[in-house]
N, C-alpha and C. Protein backbone atom coordinates (compact mmCIF):
# COMPACT_ATOMS: atom_id res chain seq x y z
N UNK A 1 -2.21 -60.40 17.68
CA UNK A 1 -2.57 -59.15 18.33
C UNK A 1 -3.92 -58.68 17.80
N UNK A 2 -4.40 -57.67 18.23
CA UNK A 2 -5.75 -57.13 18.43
C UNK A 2 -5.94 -56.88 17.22
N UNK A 3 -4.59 -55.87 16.78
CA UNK A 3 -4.96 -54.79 15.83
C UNK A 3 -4.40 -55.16 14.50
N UNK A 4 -3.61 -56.81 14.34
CA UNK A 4 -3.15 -56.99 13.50
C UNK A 4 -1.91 -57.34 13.15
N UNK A 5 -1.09 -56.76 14.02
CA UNK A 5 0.08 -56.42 14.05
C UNK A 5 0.91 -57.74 14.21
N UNK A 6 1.90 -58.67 13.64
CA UNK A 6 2.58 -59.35 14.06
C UNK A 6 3.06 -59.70 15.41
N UNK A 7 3.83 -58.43 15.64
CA UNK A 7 4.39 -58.78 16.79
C UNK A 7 4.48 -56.92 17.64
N UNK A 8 5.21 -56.89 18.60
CA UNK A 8 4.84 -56.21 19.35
C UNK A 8 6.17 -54.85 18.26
N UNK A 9 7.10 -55.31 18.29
CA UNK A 9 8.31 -54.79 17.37
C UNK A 9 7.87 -54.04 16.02
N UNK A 10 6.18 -54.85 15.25
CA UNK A 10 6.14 -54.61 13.92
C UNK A 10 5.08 -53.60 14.60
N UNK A 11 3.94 -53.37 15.46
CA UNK A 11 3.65 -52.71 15.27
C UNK A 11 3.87 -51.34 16.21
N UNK A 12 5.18 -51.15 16.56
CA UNK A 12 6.12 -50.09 16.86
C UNK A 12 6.56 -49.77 16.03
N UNK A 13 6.69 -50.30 14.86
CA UNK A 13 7.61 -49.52 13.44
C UNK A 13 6.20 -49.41 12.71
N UNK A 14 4.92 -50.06 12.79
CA UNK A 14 4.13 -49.17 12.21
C UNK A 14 3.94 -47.64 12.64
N UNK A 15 3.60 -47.66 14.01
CA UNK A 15 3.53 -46.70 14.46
C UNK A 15 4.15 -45.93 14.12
N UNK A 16 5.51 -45.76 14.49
CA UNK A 16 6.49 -44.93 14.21
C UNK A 16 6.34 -44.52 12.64
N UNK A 17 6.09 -45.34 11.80
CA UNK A 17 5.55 -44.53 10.21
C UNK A 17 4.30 -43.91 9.94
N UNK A 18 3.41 -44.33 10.58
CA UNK A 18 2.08 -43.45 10.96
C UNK A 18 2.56 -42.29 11.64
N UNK A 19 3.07 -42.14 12.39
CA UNK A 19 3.23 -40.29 12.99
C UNK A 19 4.32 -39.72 11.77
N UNK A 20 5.26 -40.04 11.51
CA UNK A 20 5.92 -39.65 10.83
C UNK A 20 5.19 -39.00 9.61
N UNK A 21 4.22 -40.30 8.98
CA UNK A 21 3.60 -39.71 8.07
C UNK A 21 3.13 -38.61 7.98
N UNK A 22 1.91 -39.16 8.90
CA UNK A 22 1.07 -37.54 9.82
C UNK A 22 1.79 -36.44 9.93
N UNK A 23 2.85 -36.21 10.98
CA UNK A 23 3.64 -35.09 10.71
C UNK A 23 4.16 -34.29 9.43
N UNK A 24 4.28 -35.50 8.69
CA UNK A 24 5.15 -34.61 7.41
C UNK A 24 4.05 -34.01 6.62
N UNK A 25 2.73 -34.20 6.65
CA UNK A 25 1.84 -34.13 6.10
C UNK A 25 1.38 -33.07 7.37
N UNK A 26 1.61 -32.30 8.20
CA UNK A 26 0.62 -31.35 9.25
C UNK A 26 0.71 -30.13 8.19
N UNK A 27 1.54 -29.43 7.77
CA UNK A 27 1.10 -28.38 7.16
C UNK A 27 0.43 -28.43 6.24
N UNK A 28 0.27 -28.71 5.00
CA UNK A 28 -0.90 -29.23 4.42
C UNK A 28 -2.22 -29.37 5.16
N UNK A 29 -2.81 -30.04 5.94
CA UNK A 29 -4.20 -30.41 6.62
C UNK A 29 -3.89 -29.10 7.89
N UNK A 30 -2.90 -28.29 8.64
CA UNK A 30 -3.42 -27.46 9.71
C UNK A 30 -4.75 -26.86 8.82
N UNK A 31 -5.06 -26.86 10.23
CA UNK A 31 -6.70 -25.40 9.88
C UNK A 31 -6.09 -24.10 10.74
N UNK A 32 -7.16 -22.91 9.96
CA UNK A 32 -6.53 -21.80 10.28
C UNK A 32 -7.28 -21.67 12.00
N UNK A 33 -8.59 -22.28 12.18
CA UNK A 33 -9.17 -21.76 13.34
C UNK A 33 -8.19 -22.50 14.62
N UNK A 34 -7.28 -23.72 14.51
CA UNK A 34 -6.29 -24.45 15.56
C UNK A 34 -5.09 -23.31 15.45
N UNK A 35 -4.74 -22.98 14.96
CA UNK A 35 -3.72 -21.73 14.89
C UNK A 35 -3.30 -20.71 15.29
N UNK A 36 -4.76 -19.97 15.48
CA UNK A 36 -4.93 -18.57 16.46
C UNK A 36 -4.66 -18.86 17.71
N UNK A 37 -4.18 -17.59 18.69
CA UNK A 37 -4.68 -17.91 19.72
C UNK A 37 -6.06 -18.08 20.57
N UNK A 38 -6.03 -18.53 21.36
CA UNK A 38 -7.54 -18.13 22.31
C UNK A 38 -7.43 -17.57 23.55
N UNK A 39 -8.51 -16.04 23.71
CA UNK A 39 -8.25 -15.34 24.42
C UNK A 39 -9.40 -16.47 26.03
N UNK A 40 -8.99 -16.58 27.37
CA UNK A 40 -10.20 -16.78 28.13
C UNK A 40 -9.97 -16.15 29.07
N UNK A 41 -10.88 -15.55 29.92
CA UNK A 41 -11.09 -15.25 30.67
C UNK A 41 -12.10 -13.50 30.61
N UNK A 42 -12.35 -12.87 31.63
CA UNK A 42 -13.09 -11.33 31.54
C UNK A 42 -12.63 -10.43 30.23
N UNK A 43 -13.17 -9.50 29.97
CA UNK A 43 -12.85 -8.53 29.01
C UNK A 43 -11.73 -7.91 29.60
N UNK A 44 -11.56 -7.66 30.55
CA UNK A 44 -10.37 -6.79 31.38
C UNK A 44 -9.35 -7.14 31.70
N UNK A 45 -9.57 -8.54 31.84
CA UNK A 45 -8.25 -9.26 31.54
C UNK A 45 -7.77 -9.46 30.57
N UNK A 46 -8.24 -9.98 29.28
CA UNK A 46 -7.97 -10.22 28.40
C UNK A 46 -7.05 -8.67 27.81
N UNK A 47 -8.10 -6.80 27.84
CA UNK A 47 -7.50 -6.16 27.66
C UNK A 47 -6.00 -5.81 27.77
N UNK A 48 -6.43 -6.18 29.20
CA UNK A 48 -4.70 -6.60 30.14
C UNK A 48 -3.64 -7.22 29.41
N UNK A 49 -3.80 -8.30 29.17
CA UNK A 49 -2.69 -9.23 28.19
C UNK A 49 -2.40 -8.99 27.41
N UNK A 50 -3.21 -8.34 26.41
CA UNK A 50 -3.33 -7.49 24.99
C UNK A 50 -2.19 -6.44 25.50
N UNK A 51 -2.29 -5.62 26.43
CA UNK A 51 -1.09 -4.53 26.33
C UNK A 51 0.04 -4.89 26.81
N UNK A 52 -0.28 -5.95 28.07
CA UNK A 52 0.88 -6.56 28.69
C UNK A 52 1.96 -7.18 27.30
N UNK A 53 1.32 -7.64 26.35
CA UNK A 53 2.27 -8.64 25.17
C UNK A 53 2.57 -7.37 24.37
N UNK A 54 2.07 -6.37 24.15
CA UNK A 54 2.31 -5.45 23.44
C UNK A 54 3.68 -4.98 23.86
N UNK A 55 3.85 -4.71 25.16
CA UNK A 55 4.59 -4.00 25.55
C UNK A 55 6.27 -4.91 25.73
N UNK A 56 5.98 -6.06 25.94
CA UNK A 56 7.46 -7.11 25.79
C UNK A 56 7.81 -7.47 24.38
N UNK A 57 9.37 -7.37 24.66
CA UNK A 57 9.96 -7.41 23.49
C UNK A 57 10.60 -8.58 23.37
């Protein structure tokens, strides 16, 4: 294979330990700026949403 991998089986169980890894390891490496939300669109809309979320419980 291309990437190394034995067979098609071995590198599905790599894989599968590469995300795993990754995952167990996301809090550690998140950043704070992927976290927030993001507002898009006009100022007036955006105002809009701002009270609209305010107001649901």
């Amino acid at each position: 294979m291309l990437i190394g991998a034995e067979s098609y089986d071995n590198l599905k169980n790599s894989h599968s330990e590469w995300v795993e890894e990754y995952l167990g390891n996301v809090a550690e490496v998140r950043q704070d700026e992927w976290r927030g939300r993001i507002a898009v669109g006009s100022q007036s809309f955006v105002d809009k949403r701002i009270i609209f979320s305010r107001t649901q419980v």
